[in-house]
Protein backbone atom coordinates (compact mmCIF):
# COMPACT_ATOMS: atom_id res chain seq x y z
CA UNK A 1 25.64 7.24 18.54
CA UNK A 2 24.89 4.20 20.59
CA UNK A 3 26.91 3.43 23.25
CA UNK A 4 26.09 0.28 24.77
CA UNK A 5 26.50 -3.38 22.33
CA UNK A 6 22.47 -3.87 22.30
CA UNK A 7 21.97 -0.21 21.71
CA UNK A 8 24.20 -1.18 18.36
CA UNK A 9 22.60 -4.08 17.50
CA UNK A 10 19.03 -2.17 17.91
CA UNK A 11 20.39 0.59 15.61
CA UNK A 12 21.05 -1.68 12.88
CA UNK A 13 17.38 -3.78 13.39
CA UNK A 14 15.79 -0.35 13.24
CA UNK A 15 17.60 0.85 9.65
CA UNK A 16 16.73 -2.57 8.37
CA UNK A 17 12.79 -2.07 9.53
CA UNK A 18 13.04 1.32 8.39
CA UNK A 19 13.61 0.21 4.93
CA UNK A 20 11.21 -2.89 4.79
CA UNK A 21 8.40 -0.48 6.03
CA UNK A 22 9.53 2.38 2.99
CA UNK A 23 9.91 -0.50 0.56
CA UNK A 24 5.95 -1.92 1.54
CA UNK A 25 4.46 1.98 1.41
CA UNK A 26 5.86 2.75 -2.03
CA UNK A 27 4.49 -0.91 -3.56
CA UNK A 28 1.30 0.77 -1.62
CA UNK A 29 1.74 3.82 -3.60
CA UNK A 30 3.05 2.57 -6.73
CA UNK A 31 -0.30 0.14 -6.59
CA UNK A 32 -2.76 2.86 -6.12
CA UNK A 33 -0.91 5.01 -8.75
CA UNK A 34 -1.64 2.65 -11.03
CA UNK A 35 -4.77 2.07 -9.95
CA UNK A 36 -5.79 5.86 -10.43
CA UNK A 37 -3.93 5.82 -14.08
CA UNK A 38 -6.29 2.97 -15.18
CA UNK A 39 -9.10 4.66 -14.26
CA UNK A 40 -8.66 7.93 -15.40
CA UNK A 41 -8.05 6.61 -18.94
CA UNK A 42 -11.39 4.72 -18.55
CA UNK A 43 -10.41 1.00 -18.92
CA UNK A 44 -12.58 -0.03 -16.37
CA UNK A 45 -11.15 -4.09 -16.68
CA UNK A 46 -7.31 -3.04 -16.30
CA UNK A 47 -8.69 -0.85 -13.27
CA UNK A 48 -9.92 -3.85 -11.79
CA UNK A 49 -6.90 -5.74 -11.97
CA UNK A 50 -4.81 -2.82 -10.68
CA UNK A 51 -7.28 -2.68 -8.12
CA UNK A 52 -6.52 -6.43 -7.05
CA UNK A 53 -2.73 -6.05 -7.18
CA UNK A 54 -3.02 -3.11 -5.04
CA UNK A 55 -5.58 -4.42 -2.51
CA UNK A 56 -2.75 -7.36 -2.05
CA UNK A 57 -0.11 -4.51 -1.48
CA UNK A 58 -2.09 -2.97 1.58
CA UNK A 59 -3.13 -6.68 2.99
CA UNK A 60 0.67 -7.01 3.01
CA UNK A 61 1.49 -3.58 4.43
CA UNK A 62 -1.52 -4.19 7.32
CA UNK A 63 -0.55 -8.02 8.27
CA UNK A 64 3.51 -6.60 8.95
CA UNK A 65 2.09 -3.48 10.70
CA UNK A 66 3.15 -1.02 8.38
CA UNK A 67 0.29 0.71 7.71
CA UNK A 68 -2.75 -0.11 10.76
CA UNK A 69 -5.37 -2.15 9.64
CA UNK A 70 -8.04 0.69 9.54
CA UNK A 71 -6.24 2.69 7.18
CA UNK A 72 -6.03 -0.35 4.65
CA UNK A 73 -9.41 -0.98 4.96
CA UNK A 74 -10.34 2.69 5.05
CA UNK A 75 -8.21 2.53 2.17
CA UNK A 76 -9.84 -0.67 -0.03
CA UNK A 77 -13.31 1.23 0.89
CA UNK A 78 -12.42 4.25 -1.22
CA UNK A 79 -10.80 2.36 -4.00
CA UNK A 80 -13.75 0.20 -4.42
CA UNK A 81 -16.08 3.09 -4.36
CA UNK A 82 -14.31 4.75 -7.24
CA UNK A 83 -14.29 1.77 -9.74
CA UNK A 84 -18.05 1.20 -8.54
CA UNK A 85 -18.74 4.26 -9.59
CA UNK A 86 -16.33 4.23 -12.58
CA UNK A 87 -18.84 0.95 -13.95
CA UNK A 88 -21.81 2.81 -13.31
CA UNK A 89 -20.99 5.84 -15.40
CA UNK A 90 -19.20 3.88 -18.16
């Protein structure tokens, strides 16, 4: 328990953070589960579009420092390589 007034105060900010940064890394999840759903049923243009709605989840996860901006962008480079590669074959 904190014992000092800012030691409160900084208690509560860090709950509140705590459940902004959860909230952002399941839309992250929920994005690229959707993603991954599209593409394994083979609709390549509702891929595409999950693709875009999650690629604005991880911008907005990076630019509030949720996740670090190489892990979105290592991130967006694997997505895009599997619907590249899911046009090629289909």
């Amino acid at each position: 328990m904190p014992n000092t007034r800012s030691a409160k105060k900084r208690l509560v900010q860090d709950v509140g953070r705590k459940k902004r940064n959860m909230h952002r890394k399941l839309a992250v999840k929920d994005a690229k589960k959707s993603f991954l759903k599209a593409l394994d049923t083979g609709n390549v243009a509702e891929a595409q579009e999950a693709l875009t709605k999650c690629f604005a989840a991880l911008d907005r996860a990076a630019n509030h420092n949720t996740i670090s901006k190489n892990k979105m962008s290592r991130d967006k480079k694997r997505l895009s390589v599997k619907l590249h590669a899911a046009q090629q074959a289909g």
